[in-house]
N, C-alpha and C. Protein backbone atom coordinates (compact mmCIF):
# COMPACT_ATOMS: atom_id res chain seq x y z
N UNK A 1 -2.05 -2.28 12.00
CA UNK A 1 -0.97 -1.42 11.57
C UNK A 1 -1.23 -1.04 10.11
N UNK A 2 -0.49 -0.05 9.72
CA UNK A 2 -1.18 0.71 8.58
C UNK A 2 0.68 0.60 7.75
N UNK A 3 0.53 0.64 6.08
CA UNK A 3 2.00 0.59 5.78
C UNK A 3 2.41 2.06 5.79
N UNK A 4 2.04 2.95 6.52
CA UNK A 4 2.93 4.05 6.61
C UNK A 4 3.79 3.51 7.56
N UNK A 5 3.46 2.73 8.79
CA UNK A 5 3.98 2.50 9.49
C UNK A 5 5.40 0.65 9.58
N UNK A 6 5.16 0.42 8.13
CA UNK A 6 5.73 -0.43 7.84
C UNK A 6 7.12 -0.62 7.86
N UNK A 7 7.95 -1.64 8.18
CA UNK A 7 8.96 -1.73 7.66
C UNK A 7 9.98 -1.78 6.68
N UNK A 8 10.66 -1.36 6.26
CA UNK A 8 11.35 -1.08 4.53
C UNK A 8 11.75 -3.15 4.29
N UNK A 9 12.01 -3.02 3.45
CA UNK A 9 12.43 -4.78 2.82
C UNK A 9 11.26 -6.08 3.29
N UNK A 10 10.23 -5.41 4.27
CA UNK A 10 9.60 -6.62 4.95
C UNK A 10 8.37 -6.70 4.15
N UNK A 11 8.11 -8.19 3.71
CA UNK A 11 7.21 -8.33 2.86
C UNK A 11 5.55 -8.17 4.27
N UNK A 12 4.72 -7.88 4.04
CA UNK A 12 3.51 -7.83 4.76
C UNK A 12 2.03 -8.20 4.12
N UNK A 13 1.03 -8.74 4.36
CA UNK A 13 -0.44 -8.90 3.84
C UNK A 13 -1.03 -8.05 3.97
N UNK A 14 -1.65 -7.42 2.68
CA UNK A 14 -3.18 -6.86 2.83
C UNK A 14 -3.94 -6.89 3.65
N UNK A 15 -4.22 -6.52 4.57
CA UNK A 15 -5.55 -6.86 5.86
C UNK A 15 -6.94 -6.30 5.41
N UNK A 16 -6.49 -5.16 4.53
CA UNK A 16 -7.57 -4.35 4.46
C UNK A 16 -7.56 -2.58 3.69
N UNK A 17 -8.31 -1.94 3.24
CA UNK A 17 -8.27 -0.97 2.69
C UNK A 17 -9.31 -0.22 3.60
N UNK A 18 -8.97 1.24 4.09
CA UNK A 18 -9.66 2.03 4.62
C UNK A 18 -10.05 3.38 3.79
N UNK A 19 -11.02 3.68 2.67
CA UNK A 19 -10.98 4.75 2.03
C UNK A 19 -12.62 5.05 2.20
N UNK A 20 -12.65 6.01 1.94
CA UNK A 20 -14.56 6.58 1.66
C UNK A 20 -14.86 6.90 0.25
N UNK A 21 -13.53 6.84 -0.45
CA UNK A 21 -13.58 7.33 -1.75
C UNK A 21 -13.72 5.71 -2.94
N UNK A 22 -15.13 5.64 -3.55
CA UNK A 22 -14.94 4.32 -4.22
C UNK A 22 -14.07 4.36 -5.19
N UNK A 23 -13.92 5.70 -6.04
CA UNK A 23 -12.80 5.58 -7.42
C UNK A 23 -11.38 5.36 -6.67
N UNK A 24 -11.02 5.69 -5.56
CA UNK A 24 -9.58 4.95 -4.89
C UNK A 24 -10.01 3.63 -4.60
N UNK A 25 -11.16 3.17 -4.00
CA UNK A 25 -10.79 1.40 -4.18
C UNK A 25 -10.52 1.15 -5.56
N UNK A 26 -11.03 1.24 -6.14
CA UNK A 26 -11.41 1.15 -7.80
C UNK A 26 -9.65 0.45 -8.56
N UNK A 27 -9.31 2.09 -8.13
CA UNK A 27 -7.69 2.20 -8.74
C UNK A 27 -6.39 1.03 -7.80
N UNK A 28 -6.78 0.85 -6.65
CA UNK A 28 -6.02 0.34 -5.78
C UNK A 28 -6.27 -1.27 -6.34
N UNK A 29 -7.51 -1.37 -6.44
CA UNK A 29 -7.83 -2.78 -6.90
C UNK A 29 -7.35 -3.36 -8.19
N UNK A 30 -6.88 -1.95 -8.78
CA UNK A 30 -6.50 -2.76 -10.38
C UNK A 30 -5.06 -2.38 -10.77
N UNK A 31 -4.69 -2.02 -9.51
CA UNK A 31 -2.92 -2.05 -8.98
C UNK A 31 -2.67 -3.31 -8.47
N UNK A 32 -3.81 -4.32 -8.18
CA UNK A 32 -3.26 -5.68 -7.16
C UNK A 32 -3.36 -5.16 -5.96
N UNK A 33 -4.24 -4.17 -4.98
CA UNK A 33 -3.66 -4.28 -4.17
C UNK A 33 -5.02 -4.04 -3.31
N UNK A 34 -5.24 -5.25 -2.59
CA UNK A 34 -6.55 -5.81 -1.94
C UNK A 34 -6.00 -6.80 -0.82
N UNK A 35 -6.63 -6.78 -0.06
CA UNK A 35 -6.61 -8.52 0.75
C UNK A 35 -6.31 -9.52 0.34
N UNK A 36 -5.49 -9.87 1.36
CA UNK A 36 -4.41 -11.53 1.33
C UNK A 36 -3.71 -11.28 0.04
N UNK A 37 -3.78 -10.11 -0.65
CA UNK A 37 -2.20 -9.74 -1.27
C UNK A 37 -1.04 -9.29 -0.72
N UNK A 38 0.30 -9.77 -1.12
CA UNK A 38 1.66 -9.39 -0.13
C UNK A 38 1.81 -8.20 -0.80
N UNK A 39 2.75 -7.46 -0.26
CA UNK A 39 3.19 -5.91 -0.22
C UNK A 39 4.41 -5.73 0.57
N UNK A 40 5.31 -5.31 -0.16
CA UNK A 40 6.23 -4.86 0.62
C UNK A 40 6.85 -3.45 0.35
N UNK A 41 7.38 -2.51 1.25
CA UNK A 41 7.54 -1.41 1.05
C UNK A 41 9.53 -1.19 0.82
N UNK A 42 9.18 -0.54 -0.72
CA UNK A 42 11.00 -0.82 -0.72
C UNK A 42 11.60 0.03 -0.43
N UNK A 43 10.99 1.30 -0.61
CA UNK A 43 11.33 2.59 -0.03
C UNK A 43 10.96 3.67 0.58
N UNK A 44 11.63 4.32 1.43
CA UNK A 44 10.39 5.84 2.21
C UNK A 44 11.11 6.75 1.88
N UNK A 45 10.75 8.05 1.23
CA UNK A 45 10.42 9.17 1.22
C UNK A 45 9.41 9.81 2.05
N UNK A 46 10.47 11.46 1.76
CA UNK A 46 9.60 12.63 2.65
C UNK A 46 7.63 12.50 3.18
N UNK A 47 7.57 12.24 1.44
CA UNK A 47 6.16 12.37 0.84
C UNK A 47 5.69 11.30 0.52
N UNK A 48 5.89 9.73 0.69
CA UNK A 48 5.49 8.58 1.04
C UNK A 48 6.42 8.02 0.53
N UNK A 49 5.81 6.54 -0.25
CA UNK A 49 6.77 5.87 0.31
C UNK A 49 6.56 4.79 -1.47
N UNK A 50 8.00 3.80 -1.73
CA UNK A 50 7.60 3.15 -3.18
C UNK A 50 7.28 1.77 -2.42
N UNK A 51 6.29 1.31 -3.48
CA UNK A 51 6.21 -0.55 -2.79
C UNK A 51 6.19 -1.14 -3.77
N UNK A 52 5.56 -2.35 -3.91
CA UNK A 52 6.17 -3.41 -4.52
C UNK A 52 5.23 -4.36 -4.28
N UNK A 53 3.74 -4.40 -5.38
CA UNK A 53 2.57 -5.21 -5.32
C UNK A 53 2.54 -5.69 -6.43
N UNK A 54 2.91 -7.08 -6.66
CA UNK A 54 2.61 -7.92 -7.39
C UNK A 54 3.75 -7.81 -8.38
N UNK A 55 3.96 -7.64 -9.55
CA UNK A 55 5.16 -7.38 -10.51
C UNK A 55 5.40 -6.08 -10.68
N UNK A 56 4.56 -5.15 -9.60
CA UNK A 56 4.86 -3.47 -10.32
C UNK A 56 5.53 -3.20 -8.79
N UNK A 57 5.85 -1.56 -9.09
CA UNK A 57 6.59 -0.67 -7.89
C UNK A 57 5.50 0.12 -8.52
N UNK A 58 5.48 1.36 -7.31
CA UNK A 58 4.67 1.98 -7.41
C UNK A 58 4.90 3.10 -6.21
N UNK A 59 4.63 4.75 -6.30
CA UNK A 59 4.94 5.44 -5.74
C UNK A 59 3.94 5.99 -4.82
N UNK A 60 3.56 5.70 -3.91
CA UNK A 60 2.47 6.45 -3.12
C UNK A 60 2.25 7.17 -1.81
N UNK A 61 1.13 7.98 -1.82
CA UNK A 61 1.68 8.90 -0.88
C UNK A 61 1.72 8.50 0.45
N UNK A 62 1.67 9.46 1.74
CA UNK A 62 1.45 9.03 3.34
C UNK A 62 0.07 8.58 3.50
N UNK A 63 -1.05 9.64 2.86
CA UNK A 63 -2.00 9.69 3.37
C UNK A 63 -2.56 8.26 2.69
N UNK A 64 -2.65 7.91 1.83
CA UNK A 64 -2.83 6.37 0.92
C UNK A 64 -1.92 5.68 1.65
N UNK A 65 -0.97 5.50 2.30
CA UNK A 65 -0.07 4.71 3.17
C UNK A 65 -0.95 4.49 4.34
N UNK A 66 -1.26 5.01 4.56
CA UNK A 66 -2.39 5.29 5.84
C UNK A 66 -3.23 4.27 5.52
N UNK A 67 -4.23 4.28 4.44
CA UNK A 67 -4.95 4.07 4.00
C UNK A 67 -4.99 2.39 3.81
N UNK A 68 -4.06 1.74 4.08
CA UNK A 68 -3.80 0.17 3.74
C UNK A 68 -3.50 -0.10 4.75
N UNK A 69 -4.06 -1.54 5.51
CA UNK A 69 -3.81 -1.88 6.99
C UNK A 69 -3.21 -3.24 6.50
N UNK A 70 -2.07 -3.70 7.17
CA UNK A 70 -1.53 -4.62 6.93
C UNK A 70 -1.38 -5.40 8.27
């Protein structure tokens, strides 16, 4: 499952990152947000969705929602 498809308030694990682009691992990685890190999604919007990795929130889109398998 991917966190577009996540539940709002439910904390979930990192499983994995699916990108082809290395400067998005790059950036994702120095957000905290990699494998066997928790994640939870606090909010959805139209245009994605805010979460909640490590001590930050953070606003990101569907297609990067996509992009994280939990």
């Amino acid at each position: 499952m991917n966190l577009a498809n996540a539940q709002v308030g439910q904390e979930y694990i990192i499983r994995g990152i699916e990108t082809d682009d290395e400067e998005l691992d790059a950036f994702l990685f120095s957000l905290g947000c990699y494998s066997g890190e928790p994640i939870t999604v606090i909010a959805r919007k139209r245009g994605g969705c805010t979460v909640s990795i490590k001590d930050g929130r953070y606003n990101i889109d569907n297609q990067l929602a996509e992009a994280i398998l939990v």
